[in-house]
PDB file of N, CA and C in Angstrom:
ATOM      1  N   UNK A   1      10.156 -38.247   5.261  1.00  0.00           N
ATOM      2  CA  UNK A   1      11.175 -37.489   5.946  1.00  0.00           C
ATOM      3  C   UNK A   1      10.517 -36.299   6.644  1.00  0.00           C
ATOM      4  N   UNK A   2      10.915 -35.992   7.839  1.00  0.00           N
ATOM      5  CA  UNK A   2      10.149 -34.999   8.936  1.00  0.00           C
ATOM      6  C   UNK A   2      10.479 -33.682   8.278  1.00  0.00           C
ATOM      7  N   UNK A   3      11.533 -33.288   7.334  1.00  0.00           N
ATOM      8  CA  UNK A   3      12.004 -32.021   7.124  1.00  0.00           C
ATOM      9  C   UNK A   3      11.356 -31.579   5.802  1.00  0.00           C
ATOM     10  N   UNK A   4      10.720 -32.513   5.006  1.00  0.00           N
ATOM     11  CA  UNK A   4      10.051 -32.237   3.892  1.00  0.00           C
ATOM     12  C   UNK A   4       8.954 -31.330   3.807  1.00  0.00           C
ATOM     13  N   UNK A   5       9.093 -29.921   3.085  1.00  0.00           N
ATOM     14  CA  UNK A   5       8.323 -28.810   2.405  1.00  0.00           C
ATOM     15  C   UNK A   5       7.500 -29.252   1.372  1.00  0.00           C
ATOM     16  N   UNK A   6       6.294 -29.184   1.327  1.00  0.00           N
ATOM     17  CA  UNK A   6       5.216 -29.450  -0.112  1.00  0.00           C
ATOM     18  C   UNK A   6       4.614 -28.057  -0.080  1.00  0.00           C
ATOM     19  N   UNK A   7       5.070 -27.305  -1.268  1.00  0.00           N
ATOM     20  CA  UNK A   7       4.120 -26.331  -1.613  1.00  0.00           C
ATOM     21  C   UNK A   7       3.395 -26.703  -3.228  1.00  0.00           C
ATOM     22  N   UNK A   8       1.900 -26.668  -2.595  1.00  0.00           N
ATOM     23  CA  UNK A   8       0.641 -26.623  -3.567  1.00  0.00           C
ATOM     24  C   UNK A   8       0.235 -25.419  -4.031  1.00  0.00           C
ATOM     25  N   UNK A   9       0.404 -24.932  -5.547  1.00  0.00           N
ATOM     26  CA  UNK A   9      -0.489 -23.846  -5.924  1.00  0.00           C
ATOM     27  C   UNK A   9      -1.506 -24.183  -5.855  1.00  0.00           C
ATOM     28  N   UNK A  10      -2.735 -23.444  -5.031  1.00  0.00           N
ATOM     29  CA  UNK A  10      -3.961 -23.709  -5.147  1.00  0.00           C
ATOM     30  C   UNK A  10      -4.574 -22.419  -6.030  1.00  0.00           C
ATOM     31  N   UNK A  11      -5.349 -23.346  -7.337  1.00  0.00           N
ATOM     32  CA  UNK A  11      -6.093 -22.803  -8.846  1.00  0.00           C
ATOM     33  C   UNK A  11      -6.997 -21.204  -7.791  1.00  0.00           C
ATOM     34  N   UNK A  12      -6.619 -20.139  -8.523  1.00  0.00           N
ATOM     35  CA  UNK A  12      -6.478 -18.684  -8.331  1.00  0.00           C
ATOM     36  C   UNK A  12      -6.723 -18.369  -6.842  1.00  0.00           C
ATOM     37  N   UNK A  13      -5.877 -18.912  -6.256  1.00  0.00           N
ATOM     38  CA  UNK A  13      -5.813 -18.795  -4.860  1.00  0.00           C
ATOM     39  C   UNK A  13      -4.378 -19.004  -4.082  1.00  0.00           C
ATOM     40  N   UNK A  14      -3.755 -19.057  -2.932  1.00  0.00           N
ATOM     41  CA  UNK A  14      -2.460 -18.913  -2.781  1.00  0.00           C
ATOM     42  C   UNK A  14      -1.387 -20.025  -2.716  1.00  0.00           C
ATOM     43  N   UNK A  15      -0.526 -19.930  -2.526  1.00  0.00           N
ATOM     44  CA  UNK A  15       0.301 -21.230  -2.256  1.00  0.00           C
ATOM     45  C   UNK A  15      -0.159 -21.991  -0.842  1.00  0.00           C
ATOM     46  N   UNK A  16      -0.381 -23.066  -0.956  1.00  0.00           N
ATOM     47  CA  UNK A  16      -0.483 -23.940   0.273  1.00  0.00           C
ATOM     48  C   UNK A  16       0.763 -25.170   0.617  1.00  0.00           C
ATOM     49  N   UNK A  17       1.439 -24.458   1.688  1.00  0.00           N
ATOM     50  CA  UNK A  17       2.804 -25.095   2.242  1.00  0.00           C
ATOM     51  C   UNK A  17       2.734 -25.766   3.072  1.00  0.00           C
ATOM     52  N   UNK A  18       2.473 -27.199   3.950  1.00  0.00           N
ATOM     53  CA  UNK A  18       3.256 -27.949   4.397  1.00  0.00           C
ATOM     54  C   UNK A  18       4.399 -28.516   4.671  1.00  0.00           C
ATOM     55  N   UNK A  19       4.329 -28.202   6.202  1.00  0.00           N
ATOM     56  CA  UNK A  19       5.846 -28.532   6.726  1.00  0.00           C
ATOM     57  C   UNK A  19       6.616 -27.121   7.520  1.00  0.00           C
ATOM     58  N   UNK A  20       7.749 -27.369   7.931  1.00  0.00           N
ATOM     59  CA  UNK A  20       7.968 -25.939   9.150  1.00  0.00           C
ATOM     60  C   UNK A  20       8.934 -25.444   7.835  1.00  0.00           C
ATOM     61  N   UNK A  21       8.647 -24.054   7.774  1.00  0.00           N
ATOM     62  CA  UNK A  21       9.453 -23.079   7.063  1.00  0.00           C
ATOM     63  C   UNK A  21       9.801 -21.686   7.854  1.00  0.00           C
ATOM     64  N   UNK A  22      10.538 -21.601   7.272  1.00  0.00           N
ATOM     65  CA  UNK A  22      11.577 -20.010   8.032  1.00  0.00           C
ATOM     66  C   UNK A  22      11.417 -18.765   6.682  1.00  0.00           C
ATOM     67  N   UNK A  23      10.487 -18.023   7.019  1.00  0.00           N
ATOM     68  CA  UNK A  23      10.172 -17.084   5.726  1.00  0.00           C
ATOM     69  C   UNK A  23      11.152 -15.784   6.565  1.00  0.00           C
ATOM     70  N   UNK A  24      12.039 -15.082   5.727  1.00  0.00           N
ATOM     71  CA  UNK A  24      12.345 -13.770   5.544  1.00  0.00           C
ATOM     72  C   UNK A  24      11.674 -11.937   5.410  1.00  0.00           C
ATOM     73  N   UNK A  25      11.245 -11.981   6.259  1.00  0.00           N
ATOM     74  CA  UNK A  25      10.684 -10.403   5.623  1.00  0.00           C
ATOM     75  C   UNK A  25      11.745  -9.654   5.141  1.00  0.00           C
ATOM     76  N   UNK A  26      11.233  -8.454   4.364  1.00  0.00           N
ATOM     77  CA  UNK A  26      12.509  -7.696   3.836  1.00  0.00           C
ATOM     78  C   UNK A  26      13.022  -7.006   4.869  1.00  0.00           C
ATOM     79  N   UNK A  27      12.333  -6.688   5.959  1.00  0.00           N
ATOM     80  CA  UNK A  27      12.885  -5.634   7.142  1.00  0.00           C
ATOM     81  C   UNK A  27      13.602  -6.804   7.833  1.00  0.00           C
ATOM     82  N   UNK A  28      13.792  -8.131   7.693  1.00  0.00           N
ATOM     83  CA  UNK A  28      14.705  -9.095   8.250  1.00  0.00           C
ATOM     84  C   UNK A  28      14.023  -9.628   8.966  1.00  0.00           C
ATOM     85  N   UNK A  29      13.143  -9.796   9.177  1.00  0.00           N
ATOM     86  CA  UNK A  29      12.109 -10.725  10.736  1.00  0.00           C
ATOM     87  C   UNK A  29      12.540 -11.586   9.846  1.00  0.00           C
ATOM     88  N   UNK A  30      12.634 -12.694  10.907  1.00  0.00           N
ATOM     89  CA  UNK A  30      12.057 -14.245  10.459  1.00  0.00           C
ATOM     90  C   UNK A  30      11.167 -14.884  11.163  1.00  0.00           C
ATOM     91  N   UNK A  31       9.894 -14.831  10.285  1.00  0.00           N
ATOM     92  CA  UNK A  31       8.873 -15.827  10.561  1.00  0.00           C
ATOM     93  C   UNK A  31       9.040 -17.280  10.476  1.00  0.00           C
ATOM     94  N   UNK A  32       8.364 -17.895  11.404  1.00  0.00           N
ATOM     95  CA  UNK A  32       8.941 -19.433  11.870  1.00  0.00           C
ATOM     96  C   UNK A  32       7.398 -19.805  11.537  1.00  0.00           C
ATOM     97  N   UNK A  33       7.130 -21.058  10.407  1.00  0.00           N
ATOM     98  CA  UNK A  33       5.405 -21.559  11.034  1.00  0.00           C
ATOM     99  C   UNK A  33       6.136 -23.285  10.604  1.00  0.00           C
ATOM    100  N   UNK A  34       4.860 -23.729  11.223  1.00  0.00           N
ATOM    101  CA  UNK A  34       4.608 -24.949  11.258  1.00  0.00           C
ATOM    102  C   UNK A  34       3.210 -25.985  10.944  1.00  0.00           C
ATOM    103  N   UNK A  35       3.766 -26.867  10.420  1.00  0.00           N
ATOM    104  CA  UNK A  35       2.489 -27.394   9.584  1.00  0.00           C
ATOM    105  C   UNK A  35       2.013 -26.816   8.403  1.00  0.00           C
ATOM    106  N   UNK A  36       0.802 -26.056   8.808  1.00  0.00           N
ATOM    107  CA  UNK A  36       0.638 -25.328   7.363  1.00  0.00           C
ATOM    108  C   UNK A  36       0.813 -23.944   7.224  1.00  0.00           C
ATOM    109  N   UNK A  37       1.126 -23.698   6.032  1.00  0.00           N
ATOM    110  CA  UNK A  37       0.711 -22.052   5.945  1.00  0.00           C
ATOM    111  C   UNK A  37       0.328 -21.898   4.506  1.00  0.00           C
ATOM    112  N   UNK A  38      -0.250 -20.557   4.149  1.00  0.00           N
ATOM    113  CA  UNK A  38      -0.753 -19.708   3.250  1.00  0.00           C
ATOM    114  C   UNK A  38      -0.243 -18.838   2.773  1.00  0.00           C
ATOM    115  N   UNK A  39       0.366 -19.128   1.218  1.00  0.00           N
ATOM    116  CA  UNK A  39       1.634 -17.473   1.223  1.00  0.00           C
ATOM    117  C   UNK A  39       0.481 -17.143   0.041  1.00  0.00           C
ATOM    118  N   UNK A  40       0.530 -15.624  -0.235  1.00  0.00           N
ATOM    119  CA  UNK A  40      -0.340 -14.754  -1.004  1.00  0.00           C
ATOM    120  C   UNK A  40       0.479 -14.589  -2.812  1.00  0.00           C
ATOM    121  N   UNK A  41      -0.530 -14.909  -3.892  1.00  0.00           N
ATOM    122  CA  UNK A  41       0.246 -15.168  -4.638  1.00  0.00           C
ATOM    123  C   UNK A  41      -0.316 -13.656  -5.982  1.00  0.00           C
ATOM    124  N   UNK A  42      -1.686 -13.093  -5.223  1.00  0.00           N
ATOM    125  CA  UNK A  42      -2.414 -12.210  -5.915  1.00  0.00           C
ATOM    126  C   UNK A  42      -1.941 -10.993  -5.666  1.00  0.00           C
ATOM    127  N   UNK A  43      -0.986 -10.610  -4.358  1.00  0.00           N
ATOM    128  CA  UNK A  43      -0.224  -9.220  -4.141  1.00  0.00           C
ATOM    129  C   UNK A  43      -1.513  -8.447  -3.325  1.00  0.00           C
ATOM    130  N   UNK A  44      -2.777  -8.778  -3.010  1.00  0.00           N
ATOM    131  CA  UNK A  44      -3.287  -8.091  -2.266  1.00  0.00           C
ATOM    132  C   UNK A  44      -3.675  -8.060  -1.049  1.00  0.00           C
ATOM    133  N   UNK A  45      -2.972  -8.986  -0.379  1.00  0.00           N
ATOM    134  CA  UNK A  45      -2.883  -9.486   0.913  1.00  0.00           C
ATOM    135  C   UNK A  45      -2.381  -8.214   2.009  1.00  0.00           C
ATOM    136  N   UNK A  46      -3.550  -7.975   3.155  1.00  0.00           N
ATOM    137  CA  UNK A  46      -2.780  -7.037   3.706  1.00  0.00           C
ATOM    138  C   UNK A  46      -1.806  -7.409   4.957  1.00  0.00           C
ATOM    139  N   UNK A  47      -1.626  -8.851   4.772  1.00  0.00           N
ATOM    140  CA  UNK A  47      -0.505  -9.672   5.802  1.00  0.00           C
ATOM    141  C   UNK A  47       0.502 -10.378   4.916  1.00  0.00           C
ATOM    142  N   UNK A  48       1.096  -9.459   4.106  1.00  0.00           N
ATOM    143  CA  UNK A  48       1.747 -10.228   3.215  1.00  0.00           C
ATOM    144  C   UNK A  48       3.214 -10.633   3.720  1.00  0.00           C
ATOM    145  N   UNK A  49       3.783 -11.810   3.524  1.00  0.00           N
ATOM    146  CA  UNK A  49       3.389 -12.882   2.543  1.00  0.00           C
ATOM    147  C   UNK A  49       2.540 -13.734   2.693  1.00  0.00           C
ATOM    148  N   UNK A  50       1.746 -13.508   3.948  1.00  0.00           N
ATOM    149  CA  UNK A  50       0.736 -14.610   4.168  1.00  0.00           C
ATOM    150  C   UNK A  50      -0.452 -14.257   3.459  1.00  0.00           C
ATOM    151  N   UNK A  51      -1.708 -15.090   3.031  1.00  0.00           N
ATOM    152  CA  UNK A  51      -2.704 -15.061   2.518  1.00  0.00           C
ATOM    153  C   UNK A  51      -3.593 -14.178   3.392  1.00  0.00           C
ATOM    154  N   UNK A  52      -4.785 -13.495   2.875  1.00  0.00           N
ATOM    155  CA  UNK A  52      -5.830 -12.781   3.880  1.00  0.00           C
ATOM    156  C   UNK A  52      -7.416 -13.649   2.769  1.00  0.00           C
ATOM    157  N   UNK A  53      -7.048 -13.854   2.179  1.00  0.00           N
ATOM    158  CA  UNK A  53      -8.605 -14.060   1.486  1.00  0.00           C
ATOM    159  C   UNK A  53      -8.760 -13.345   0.580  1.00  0.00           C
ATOM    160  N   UNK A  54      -8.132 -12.507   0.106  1.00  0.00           N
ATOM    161  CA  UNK A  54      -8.124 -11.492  -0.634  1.00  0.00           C
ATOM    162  C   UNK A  54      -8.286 -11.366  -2.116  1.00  0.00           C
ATOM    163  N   UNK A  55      -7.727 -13.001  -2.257  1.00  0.00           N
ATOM    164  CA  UNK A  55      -7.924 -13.375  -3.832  1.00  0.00           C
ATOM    165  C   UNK A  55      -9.073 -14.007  -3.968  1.00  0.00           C
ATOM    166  N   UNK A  56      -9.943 -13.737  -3.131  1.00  0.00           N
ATOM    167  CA  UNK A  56     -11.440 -14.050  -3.760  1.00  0.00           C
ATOM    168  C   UNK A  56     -11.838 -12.680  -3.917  1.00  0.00           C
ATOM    169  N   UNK A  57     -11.739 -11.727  -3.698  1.00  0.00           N
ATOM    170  CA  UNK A  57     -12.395 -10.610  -3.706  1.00  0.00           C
ATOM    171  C   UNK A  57     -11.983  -9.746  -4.972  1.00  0.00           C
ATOM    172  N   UNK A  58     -10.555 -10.007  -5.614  1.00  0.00           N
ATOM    173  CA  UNK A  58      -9.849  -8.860  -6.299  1.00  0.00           C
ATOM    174  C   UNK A  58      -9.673  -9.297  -7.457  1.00  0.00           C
ATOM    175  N   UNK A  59     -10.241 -10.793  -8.236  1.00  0.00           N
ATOM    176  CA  UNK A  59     -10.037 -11.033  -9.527  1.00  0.00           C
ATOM    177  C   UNK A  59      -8.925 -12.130  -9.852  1.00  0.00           C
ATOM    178  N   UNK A  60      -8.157 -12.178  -8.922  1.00  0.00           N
ATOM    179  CA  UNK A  60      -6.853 -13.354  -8.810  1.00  0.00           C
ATOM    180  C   UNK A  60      -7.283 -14.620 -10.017  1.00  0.00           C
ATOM    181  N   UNK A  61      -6.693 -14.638 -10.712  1.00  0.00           N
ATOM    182  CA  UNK A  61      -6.482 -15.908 -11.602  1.00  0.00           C
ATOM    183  C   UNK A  61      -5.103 -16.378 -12.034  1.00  0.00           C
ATOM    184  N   UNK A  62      -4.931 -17.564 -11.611  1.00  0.00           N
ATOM    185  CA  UNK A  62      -3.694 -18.229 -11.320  1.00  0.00           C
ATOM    186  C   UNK A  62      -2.649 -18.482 -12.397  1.00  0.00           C
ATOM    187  N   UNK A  63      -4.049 -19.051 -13.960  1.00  0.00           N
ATOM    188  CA  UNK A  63      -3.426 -19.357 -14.940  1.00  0.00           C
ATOM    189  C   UNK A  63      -2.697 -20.988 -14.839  1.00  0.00           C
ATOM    190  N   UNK A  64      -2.406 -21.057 -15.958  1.00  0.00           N
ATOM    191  CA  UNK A  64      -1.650 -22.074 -16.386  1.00  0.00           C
ATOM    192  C   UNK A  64      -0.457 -22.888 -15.536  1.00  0.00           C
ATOM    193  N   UNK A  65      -0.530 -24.362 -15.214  1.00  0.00           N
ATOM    194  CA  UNK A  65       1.059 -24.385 -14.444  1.00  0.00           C
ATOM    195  C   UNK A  65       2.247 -24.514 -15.768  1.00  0.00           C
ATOM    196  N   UNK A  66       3.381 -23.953 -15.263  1.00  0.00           N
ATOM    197  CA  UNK A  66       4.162 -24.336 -16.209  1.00  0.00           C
ATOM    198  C   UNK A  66       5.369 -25.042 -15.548  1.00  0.00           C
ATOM    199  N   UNK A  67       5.766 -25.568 -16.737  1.00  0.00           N
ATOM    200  CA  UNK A  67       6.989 -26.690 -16.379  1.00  0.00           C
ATOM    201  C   UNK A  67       8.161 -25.701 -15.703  1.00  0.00           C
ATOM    202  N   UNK A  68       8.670 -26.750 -14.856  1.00  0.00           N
ATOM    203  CA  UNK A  68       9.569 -26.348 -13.417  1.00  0.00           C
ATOM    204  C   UNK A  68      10.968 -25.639 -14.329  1.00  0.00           C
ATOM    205  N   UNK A  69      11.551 -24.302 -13.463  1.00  0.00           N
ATOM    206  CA  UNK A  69      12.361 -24.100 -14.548  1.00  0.00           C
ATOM    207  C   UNK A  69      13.391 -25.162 -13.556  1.00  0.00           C
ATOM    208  N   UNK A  70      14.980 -25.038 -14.474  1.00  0.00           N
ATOM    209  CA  UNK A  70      16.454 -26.231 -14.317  1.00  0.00           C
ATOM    210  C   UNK A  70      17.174 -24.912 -13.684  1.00  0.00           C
ATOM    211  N   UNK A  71      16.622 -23.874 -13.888  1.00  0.00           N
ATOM    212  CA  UNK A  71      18.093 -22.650 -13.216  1.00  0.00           C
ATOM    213  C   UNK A  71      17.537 -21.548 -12.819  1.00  0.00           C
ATOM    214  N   UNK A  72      18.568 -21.209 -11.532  1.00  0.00           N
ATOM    215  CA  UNK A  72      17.930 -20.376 -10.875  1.00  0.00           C
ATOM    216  C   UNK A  72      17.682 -18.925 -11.619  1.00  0.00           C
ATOM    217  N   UNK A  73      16.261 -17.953 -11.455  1.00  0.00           N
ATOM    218  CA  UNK A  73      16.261 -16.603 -11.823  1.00  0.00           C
ATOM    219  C   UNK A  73      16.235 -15.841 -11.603  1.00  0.00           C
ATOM    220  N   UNK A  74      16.954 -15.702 -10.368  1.00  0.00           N
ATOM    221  CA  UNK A  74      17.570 -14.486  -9.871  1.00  0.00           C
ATOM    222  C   UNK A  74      19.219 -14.460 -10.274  1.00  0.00           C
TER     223      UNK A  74
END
């Protein structure tokens, strides 16, 4: 299906997303990408939410996957 999102945690490094997504900034932009993107999962990204490389430099460890939660937590 053409509309299908795959996001990959990549081991202490960021999320890797395939597929077109519509991200939110808090000041309200909406960023539009396509194909792939890089969201930052270490907080030290200075293009955040996108990745800079940053989690090679600052210690980033990803840890454990854990099972998917059933409800939302917010």
């Amino acid at each position: 299906m053409a509309d299908d999102v795959v996001i990959t945690p990549i081991k202490n490094g960021p999320l890797y997303v395939q597929g077109t997504v519509r991200l939110q900034r808090p000041d309200g932009e909406i960023v539009e990408s396509e194909g792939e993107t890089w969201l930052c999962r270490c907080g030290g990204s200075s293009d955040k939410p996108f990745c800079d490389g940053t989690h090679k430099t600052n210690g980033f460890k990803s840890g454990e996957p854990r099972k998917p939660r059933t409800e939302n937590p917010a």
